[in-house]
Protein backbone atom coordinates (compact mmCIF):
# COMPACT_ATOMS: atom_id res chain seq x y z
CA UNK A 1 -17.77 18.96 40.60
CA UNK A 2 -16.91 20.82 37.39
CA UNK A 3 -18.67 19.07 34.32
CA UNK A 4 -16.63 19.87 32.11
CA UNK A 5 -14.16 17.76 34.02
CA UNK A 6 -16.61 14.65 34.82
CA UNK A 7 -15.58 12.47 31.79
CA UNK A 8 -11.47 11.79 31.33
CA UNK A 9 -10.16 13.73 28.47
CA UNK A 10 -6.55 14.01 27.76
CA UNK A 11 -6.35 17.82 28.27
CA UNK A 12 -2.28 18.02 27.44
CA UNK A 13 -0.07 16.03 25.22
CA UNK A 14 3.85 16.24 26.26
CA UNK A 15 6.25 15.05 23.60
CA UNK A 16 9.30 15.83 25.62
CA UNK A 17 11.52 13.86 22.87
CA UNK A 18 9.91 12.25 20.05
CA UNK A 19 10.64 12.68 16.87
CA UNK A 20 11.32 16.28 15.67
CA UNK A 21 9.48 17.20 18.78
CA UNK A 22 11.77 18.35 21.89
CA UNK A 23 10.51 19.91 24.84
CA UNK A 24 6.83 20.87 23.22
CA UNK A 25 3.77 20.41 25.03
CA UNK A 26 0.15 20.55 23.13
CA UNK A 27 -2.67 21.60 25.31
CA UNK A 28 -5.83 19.92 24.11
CA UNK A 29 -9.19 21.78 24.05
CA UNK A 30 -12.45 19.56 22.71
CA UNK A 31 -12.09 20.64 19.24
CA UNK A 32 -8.50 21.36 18.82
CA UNK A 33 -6.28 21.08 15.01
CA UNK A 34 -2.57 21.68 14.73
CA UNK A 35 -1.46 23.19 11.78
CA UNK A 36 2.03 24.19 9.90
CA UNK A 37 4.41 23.68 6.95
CA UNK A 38 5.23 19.69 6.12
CA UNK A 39 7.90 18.44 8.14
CA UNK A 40 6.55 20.57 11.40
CA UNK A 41 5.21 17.41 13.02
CA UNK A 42 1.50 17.46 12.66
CA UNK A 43 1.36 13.93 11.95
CA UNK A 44 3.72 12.89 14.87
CA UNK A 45 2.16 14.75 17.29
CA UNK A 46 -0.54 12.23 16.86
CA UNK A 47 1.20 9.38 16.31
CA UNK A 48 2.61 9.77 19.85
CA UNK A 49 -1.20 10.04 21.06
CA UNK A 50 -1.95 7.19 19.45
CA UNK A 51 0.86 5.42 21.17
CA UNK A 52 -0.45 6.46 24.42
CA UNK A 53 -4.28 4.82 23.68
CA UNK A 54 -2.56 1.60 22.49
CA UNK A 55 -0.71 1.08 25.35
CA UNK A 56 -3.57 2.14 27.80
CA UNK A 57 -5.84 -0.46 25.78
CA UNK A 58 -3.13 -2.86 27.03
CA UNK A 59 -1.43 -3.54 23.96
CA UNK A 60 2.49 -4.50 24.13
CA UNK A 61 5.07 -1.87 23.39
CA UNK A 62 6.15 -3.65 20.07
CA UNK A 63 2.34 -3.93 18.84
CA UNK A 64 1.92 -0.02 19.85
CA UNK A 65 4.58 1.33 18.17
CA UNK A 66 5.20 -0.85 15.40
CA UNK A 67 1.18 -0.22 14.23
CA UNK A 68 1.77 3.41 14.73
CA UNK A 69 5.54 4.62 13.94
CA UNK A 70 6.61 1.70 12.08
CA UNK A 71 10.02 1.00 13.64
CA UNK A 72 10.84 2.03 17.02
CA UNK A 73 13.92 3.81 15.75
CA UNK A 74 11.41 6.34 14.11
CA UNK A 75 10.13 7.75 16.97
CA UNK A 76 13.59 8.75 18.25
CA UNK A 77 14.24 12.24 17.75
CA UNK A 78 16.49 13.47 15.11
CA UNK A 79 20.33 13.93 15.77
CA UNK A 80 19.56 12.00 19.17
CA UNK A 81 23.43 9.89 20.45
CA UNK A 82 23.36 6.49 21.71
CA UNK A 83 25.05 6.48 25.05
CA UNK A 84 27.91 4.51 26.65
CA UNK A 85 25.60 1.32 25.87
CA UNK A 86 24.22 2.39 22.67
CA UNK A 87 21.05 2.85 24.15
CA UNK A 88 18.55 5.50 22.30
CA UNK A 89 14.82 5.95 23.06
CA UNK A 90 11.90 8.65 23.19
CA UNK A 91 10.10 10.28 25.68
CA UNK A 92 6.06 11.22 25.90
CA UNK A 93 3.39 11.78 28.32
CA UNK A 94 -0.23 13.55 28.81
CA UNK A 95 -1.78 14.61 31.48
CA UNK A 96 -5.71 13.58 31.81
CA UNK A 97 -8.48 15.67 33.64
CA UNK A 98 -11.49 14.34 35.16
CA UNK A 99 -13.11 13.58 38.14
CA UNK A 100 -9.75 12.42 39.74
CA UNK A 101 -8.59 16.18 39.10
CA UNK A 102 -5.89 16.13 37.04
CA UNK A 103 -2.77 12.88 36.59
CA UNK A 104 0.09 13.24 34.83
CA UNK A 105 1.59 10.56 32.95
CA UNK A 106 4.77 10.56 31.15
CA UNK A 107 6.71 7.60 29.82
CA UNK A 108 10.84 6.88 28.86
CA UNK A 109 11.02 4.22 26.02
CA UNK A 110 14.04 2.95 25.16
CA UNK A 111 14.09 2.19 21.70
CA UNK A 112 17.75 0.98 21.06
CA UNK A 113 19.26 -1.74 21.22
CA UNK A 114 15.67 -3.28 22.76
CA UNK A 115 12.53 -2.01 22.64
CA UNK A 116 11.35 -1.55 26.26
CA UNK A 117 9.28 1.13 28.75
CA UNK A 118 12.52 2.25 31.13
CA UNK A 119 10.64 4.74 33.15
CA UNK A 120 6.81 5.61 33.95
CA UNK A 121 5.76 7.87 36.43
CA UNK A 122 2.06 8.72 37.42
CA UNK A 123 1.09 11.67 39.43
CA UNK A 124 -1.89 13.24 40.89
CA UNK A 125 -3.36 14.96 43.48
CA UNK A 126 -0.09 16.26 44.39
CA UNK A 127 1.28 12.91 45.31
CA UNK A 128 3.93 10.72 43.44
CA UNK A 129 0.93 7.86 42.95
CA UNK A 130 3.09 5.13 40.42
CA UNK A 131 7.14 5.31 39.42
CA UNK A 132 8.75 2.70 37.24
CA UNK A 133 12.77 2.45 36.66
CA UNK A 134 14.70 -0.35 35.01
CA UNK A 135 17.20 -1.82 37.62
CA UNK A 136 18.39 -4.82 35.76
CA UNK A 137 18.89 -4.83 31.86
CA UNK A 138 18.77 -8.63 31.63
CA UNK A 139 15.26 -8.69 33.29
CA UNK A 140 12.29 -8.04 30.83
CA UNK A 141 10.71 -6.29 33.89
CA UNK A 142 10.95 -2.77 36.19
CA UNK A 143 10.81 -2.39 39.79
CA UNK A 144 7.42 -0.60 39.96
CA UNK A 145 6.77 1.56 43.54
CA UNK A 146 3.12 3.08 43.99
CA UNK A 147 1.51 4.88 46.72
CA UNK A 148 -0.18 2.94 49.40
CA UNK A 149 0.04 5.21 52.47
CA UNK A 150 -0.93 3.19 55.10
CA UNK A 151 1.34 0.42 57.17
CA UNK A 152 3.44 0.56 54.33
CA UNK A 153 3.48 3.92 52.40
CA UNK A 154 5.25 2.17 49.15
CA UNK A 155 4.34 -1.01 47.94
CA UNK A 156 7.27 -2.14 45.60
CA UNK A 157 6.98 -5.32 42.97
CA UNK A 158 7.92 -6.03 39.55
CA UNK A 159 6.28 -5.09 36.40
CA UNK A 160 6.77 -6.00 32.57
CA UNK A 161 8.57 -3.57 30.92
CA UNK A 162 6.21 -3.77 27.70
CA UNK A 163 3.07 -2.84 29.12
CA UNK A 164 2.07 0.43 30.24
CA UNK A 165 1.89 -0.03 34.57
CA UNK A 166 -0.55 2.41 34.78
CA UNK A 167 -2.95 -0.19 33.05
CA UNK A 168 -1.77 -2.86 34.93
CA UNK A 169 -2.56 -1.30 38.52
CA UNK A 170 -6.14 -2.27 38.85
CA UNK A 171 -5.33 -6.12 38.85
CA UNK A 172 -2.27 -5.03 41.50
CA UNK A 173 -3.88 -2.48 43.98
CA UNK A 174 -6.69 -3.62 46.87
CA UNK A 175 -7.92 -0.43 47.18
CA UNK A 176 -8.02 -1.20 50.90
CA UNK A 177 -5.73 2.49 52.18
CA UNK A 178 -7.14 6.13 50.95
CA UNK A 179 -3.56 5.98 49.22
CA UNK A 180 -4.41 2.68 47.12
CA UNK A 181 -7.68 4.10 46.39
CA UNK A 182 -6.22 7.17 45.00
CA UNK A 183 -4.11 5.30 42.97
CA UNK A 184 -6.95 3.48 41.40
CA UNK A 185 -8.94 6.39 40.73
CA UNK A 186 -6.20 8.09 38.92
CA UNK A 187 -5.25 5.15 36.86
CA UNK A 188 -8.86 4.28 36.09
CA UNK A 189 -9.05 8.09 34.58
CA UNK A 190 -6.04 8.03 32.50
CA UNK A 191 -7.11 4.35 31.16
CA UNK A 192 -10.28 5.19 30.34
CA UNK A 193 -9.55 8.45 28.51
CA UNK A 194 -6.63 6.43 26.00
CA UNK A 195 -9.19 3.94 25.73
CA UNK A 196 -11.21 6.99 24.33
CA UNK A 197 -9.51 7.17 21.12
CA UNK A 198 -10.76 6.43 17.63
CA UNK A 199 -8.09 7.11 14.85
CA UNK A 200 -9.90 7.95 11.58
CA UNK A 201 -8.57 8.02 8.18
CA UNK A 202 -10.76 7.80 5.53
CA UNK A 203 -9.36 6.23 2.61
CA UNK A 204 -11.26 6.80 -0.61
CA UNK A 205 -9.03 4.54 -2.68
CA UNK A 206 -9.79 1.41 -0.03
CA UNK A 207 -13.57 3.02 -0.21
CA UNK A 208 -14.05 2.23 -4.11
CA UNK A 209 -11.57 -0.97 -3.91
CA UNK A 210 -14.37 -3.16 -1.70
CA UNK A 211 -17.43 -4.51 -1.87
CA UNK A 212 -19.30 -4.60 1.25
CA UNK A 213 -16.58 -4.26 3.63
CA UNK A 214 -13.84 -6.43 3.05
CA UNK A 215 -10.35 -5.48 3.56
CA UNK A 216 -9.60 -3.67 -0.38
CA UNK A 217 -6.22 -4.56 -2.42
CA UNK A 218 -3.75 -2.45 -3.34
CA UNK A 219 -4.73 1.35 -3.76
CA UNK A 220 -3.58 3.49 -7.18
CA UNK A 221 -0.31 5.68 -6.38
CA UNK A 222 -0.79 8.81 -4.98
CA UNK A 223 -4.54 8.70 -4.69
CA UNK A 224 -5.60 11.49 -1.94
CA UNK A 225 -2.38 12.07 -0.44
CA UNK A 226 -2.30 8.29 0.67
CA UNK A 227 0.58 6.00 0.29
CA UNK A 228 -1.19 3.65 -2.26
CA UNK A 229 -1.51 1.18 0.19
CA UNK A 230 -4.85 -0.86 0.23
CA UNK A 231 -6.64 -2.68 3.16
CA UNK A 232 -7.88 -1.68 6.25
CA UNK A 233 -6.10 1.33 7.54
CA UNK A 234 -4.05 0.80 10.71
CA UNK A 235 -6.29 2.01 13.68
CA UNK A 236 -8.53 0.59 16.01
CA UNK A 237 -10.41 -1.74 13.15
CA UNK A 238 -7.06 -3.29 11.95
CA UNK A 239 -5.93 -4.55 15.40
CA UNK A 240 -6.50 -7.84 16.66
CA UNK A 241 -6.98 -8.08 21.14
CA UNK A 242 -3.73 -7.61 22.55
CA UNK A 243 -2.59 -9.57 25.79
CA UNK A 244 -2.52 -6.94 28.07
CA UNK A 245 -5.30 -7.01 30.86
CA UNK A 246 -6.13 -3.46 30.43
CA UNK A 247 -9.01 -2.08 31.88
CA UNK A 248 -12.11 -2.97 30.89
CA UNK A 249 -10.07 -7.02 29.88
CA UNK A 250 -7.76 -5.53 27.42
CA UNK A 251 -8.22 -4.70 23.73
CA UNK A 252 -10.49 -7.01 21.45
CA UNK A 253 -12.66 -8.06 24.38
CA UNK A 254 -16.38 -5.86 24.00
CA UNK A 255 -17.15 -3.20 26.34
CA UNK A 256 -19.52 -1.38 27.36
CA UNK A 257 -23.46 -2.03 25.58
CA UNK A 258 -24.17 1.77 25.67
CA UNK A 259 -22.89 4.77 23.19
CA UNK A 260 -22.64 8.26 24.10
CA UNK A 261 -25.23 10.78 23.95
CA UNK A 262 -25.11 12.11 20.13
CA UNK A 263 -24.84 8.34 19.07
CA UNK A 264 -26.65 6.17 16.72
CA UNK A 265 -29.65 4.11 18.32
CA UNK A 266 -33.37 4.67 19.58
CA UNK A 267 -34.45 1.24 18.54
CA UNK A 268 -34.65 -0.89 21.64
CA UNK A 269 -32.95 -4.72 21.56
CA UNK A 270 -33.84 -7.00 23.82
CA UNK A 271 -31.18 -7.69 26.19
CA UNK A 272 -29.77 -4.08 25.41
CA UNK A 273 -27.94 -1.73 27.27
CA UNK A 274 -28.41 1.96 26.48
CA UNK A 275 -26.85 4.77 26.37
CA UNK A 276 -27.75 8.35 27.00
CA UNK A 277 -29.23 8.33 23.85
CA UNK A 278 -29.82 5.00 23.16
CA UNK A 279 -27.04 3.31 21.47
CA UNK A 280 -26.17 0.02 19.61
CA UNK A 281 -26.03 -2.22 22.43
CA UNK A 282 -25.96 -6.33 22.06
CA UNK A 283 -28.87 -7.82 20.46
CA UNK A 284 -30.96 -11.06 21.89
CA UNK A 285 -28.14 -13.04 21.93
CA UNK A 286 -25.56 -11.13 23.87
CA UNK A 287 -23.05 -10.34 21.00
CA UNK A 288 -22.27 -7.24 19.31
CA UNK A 289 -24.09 -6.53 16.22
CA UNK A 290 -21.97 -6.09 12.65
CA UNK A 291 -21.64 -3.28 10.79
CA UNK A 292 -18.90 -1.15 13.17
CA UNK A 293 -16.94 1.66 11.22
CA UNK A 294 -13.44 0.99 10.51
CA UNK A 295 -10.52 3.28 10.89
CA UNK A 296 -10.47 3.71 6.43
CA UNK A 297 -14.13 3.40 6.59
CA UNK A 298 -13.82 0.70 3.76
CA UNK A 299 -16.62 -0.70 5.27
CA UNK A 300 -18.93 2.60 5.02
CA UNK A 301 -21.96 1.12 3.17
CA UNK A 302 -22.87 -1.68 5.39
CA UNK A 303 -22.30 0.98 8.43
CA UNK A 304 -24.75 3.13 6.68
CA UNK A 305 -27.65 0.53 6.37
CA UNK A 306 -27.48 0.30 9.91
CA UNK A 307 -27.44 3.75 11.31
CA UNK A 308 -29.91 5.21 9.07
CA UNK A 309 -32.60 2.77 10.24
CA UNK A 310 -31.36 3.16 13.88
CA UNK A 311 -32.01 7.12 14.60
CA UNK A 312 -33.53 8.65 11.45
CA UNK A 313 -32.96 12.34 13.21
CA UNK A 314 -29.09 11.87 12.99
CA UNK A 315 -29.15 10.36 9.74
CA UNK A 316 -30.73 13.96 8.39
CA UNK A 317 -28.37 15.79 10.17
CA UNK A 318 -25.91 13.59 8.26
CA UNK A 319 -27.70 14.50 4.60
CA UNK A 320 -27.74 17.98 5.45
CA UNK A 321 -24.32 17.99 5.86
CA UNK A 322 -23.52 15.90 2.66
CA UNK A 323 -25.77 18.15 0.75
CA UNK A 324 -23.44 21.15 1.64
CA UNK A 325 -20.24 19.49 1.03
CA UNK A 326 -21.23 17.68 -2.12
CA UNK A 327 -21.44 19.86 -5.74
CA UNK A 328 -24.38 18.70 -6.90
CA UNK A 329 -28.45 18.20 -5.47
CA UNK A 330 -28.29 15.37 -3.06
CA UNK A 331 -32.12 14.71 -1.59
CA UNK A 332 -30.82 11.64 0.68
CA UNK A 333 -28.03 9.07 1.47
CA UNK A 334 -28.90 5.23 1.63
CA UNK A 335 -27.86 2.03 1.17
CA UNK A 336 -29.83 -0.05 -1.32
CA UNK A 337 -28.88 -3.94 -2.00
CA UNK A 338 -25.99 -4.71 -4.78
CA UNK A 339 -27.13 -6.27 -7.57
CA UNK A 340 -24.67 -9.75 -8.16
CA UNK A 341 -24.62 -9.95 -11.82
CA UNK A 342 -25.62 -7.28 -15.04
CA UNK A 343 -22.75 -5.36 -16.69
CA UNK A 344 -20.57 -2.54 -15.97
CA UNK A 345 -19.41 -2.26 -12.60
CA UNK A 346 -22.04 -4.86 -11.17
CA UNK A 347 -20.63 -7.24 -13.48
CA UNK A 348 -16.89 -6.66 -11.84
CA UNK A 349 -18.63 -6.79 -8.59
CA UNK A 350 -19.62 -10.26 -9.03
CA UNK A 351 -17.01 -11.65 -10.62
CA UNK A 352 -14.91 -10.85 -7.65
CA UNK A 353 -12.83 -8.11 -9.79
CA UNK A 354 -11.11 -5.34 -8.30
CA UNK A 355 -12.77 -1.68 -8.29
CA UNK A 356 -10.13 1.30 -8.77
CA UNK A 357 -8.30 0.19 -6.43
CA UNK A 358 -6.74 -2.94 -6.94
CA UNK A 359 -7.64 -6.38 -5.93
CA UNK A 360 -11.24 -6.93 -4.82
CA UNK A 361 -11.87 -7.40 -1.35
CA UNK A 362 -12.48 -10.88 0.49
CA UNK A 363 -16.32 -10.56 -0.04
CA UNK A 364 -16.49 -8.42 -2.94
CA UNK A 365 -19.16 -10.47 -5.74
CA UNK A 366 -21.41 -11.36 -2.09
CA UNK A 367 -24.61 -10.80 -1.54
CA UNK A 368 -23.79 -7.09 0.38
CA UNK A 369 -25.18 -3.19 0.00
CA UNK A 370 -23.72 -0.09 -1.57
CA UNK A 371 -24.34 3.21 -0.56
CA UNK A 372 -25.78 5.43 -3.16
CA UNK A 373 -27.25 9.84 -2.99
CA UNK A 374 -30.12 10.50 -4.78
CA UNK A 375 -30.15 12.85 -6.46
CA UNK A 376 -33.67 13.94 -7.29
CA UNK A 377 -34.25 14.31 -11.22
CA UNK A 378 -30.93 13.50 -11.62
CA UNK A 379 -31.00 9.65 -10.05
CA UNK A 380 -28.96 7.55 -7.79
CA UNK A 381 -24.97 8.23 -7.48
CA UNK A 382 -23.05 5.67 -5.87
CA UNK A 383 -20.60 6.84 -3.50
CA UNK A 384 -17.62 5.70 -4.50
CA UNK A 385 -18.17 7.77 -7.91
CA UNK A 386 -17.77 11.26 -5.74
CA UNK A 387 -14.64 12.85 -5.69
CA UNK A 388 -11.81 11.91 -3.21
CA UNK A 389 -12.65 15.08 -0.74
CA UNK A 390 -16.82 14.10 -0.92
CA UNK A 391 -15.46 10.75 0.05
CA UNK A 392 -13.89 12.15 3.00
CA UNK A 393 -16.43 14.16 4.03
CA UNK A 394 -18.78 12.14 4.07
CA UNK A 395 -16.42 9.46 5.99
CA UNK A 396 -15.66 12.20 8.84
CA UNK A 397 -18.92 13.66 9.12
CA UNK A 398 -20.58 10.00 9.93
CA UNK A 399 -17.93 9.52 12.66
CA UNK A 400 -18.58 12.79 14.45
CA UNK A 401 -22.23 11.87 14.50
CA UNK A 402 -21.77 8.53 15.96
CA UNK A 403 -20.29 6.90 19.12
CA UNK A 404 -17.83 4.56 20.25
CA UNK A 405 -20.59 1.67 19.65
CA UNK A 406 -20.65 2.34 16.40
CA UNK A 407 -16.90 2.69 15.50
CA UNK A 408 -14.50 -0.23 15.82
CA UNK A 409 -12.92 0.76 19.05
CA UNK A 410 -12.94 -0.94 22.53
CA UNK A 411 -14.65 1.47 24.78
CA UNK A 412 -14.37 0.52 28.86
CA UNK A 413 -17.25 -1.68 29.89
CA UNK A 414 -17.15 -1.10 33.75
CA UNK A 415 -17.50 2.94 33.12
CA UNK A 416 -20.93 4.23 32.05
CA UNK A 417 -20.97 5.91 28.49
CA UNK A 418 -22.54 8.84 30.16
CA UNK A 419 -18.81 8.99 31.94
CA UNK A 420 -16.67 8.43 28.99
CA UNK A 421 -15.80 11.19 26.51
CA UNK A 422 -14.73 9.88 22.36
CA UNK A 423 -11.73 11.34 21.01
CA UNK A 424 -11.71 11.31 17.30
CA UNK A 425 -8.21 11.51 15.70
CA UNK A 426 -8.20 13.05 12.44
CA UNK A 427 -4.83 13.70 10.11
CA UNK A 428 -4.97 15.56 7.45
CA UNK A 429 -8.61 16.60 8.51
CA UNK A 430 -8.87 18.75 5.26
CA UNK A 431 -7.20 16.72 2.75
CA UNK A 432 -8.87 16.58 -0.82
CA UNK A 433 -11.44 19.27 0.26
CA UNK A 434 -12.13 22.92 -0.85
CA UNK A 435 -11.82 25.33 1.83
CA UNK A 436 -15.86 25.36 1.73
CA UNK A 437 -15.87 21.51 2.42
CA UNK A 438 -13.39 21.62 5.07
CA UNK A 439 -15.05 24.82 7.18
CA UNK A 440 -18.37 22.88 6.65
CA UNK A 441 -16.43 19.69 8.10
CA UNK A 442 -15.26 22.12 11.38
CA UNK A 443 -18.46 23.48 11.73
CA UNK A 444 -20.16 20.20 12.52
CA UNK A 445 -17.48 19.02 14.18
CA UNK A 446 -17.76 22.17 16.85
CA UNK A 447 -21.58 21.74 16.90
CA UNK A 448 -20.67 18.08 18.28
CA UNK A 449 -18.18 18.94 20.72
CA UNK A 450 -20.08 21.40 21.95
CA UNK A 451 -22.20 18.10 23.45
CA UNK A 452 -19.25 17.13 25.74
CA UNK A 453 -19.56 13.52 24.28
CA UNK A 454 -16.88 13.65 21.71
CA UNK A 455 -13.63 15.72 20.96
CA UNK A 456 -11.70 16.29 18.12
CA UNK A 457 -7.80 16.47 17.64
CA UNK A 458 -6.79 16.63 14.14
CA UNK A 459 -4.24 18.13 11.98
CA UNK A 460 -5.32 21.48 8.85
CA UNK A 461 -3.17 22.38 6.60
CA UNK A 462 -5.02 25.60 5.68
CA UNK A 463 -5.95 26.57 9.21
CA UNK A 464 -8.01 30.03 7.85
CA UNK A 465 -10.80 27.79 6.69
CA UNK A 466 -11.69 28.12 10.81
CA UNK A 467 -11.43 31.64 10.71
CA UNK A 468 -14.39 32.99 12.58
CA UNK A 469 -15.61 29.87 14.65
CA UNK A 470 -15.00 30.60 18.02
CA UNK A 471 -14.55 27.14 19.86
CA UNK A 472 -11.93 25.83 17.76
CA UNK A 473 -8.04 26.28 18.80
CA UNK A 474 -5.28 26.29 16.09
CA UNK A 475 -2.05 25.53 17.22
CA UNK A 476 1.13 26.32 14.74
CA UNK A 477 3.72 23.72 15.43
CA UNK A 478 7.38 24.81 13.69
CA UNK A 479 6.56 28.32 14.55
C-alpha cells in the first residue's frame, strides 16, 4: 500500500460552478497556496472546501453554507439564469485518496427558490458506489441508489435532501455484500478526510479585544484586512453540534483521545488515549480538557499555558520560529497569570473594559493568563502589543505545530490518529507580514507537511516569498 495514500486527504477540489469559478479543478498537494489578483477567487476556492467538511461533519445544508458563504445565493456563479422554475444553484465536488484508492464526490445544490442538495454522486473503484436525484419537489428528501451487488445490485431508499448521503451511509449500509462493503470503505474515506479540516484565521483585533478567551466585541475598522467584526471567527470553534449523524456521531460530539504525530502531549493522563506522539487525550474523568485553539485564536493565551507544559521540545521549535518572525530579541514565549487589579491595562482588564477592540469579552476582569515574550534585558512584551503580522505568525505557526486535539475541531473517534491526516485552511496566509515573515511562515509549514500528519491549503498574495522551496505548489487562479 502506498503511504502516502494511507491517511484520506482530499487530493482534488472541483468547483464545477461556484461562484466566479466554472469548470476549474484545484489539485491539492500537502502544502499547496493559490495565489492571484483580488477578485480571482482565492477566498472561494476555500469557502467551497469548507462547505464540503461541514457537510461531511454532518452539519445541515443551511448551517454549512450560511456559516461559510453567507447566503446561499452567493455561492451561485455570476451571470448564472434561473430556469423554467426559477431554480438556480451551484455545483462542487473533491475527490479523496486513501486507502480506498481514490472516490470522487461531487454535489448539485440548488440554491433558489429552496436551499436543498438535488444531486450527489459517489464513485470509486471504478464503480458508481452512491447517486442521489430529486424526484419530487414537494418532498424534503431524494431517492438515494447505492451499490450493493449481491441479490440485489441497487438498494434504493430515501434520503434528506440537507445532509450530505455520503455521511449518512454508514447508519444505512450492512456491509454484509463485497459491494456494501465497498461502499462503506469509500464513504468512511471521504468522511474522515472533510472531517480533517481546521479553518484558521487569526484575528489580531479579537486577539487584543479578550481576556482569557472569551468571545471579543466589536473589532476597530479595517484592522488587518478583517471586516471589523469581533468574536469568535466562524470555523470549527464558533459552531455548535449539528444534527447530522455523521461519522464519528456528528459534529460537537468528542472524538478520538489521540492527536497526530507532530502534536502537543508527552505527559501521560490517566485514562488517556495517545497518539503517535502522545497527544491531549481525556483526563481522569473522561472529558476533554480546556484550553482548545479556536478558529481567531482569541483564545491563544490559555492554549499556550497548556502546550508549553505538555511537550517542551515543540514549544522551542515554536520560540525559534517567533524569534525569526518577530523584530526584536525574543528569549521565550509563556503565559504568566493576569494580574486583576493595578493601573494601565490591568486596571481595564479588571474592570471588565474593552481592549482595542471593542467590548471586553465574557470573562475578561477573571482570574485567567496572558501570554507574554521575554525579551532578555529588554523585559516581558505581552502579545497583544506586537504588530498585526507577529500576531499572525505567531497564531499560524502554533497551529502547524499542533494537532487536531489541540484545535477546536471534531476529529473521527472510530479512526486511529495515526490514520487521519489535519488539513489546515489558511486565507490570506501572508496577510500583515513582510515577505521575510511570510517565507519563514512557509518554511515551517513545509517542514510539517513533510511529516504526513498535517497539510496545508491556503491562499498568498505575493506567491515569490516561496520562491526556492521545493515542496510547495503555487497555483494562479484568474490566469
Amino acid at each position: 500500500m502506498n503511504t502516502d495514500t494511507v491517511r484520506p486527504a482530499v487530493t482534488e477540489l472541483r468547483l464545477s460552478a461556484f461562484k466566479t469559478h466554472r469548470g476549474v479543478t484545484l489539485p491539492l498537494t500537502r502544502l499547496t497556496l493559490l495565489s492571484g489578483e483580488s477578485g480571482s477567487g482565492k477566498s472561494s476556492a476555500l469557502q467551497a472546501y469548507e462547505i464540503l467538511a461541514r457537510l461531511g461533519s454532518g452539519e445541515s445544508l443551511a448551517r454549512a453554507v450560511g456559516e461559510v458563504a453567507g447566503s446561499p445565493a452567493a455561492c451561485v456563479p455570476a451571470g448564472a439564469r434561473p430556469d423554467e422554475q426559477g431554480r438556480r444553484g451551484f455545483r462542487i465536488g473533491c475527490t479523496v485518496d486513501g486507502p480506498a484508492g481514490p472516490v470522487s464526490l461531487d454535489l448539485a445544490v440548488q440554491a433558489e427558490p429552496e436551499l436543498r442538495i438535488v444531486g450527489e454522486r459517489l464513485t470509486g473503484g471504478g464503480e458508481t458506489l452512491l447517486t442521489t436525484a430529486l424526484t419530487d419537489p414537494n418532498r424534503p428528501s431524494v431517492q438515494a441508489a447505492w451499490h450493493t451487488a449481491g441479490a440485489t445490485p441497487v438498494t434504493r431508499a430515501p434520503l434528506p435532501d440537507d445532509r450530505l448521503g455520503t455521511s449518512l451511509l454508514p447508519l444505512r449500509v450492512a456491509g454484509k455484500t463485497e459491494g456494501q462493503r465497498l461502499v462503506l470503505a469509500a464513504a468512511e474515506q471521504v468522511v474522515v478526510a472533510l472531517r480533517s479540516a481546521f479553518v484558521c484565521d487569526p484575528r489580531p483585533e479579537v486577539m487584543r479585544g479578550v481576556g482569557t478567551g472569551g468571545a471579543g466585541g466589536a473589532g476597530q475598522d479595517g484592522g488587518c484586512g478583517a471586516d471589523g467584526a469581533g468574536g469568535a471567527g466562524r470555523g470549527a470553534g464558533a459552531r455548535r453540534g449539528g444534527r447530522g449523524p455523521g461519522l464519528g456521531g456528528g459534529p460537537g460530539k468528542p472524538g478520538g483521545a489521540g492527536g497526530a504525530a507532530g502534536a502537543w502531549g508527552t505527559r501521560k493522563r490517566k485514562g488517556s488515549g495517545g497518539g503517535e506522539a502522545g497527544g491531549w487525550g481525556r483526563d481522569a474523568e473522561g472529558t476533554r480538557g480546556e484550553g482548545r485553539l479556536r478558529s481567531s485564536c482569541d483564545n491563544l493565551p490559555a492554549v499556550l499555558e497548556r502546550t508549553s507544559q505538555e511537550c517542551a521540545r515543540r514549544h522551542a521549535v515554536l520560540v525559534a520560529a517567533v524569534r525569526e518572525a518577530c523584530a526584536g530579541p525574543v528569549e521565550g514565549l509563556r503565559a504568566v497569570p493576569r494580574q486583576a487589579g493595578g493601573t494601565g491595562e490591568g486596571a481595564a482588564d479588571a474592570a471588565g473594559l474593552a481592549g482595542p477592540g471593542g467590548a471586553a469579552g465574557p470573562q475578561a476582569g477573571a482570574a485567567g493568563v496572558r501570554a507574554v515574550l521575554d525579551r532578555g534585558a529588554l523585559g516581558e512584551l505581552p502579545v497583544e502589543q506586537l504588530g498585526d503580522g507577529e500576531l499572525r505568525f505567531l497564531a499560524l505557526a502554533l497551529v502547524l505545530l499542533t494537532g487536531p486535539e489541540v484545535l477546536a475541531m471534531d476529529p473521527v473517534g472510530e479512526v486511529p490518529s495515526a490514520h487521519q491526516q489535519m488539513t489546515v485552511m489558511a486565507d490570506g496566509m501572508d496577510r500583515c507580514m513582510d515577505p521575510r515573515q511570510a517565507r519563514e511562515l512557509v518554511s515551517l509549514a513545509l517542514r510539517m507537511t513533510e511529516r504526513g500528519h498535517v497539510r496545508l491549503l491556503g491562499t498568498v498574495r505575493d506567491p515569490s516569498v516561496v520562491e526556492g522551496l521545493p515542496g510547495v505548489q503555487v497555483l494562479h487562479l484568474g490566469v
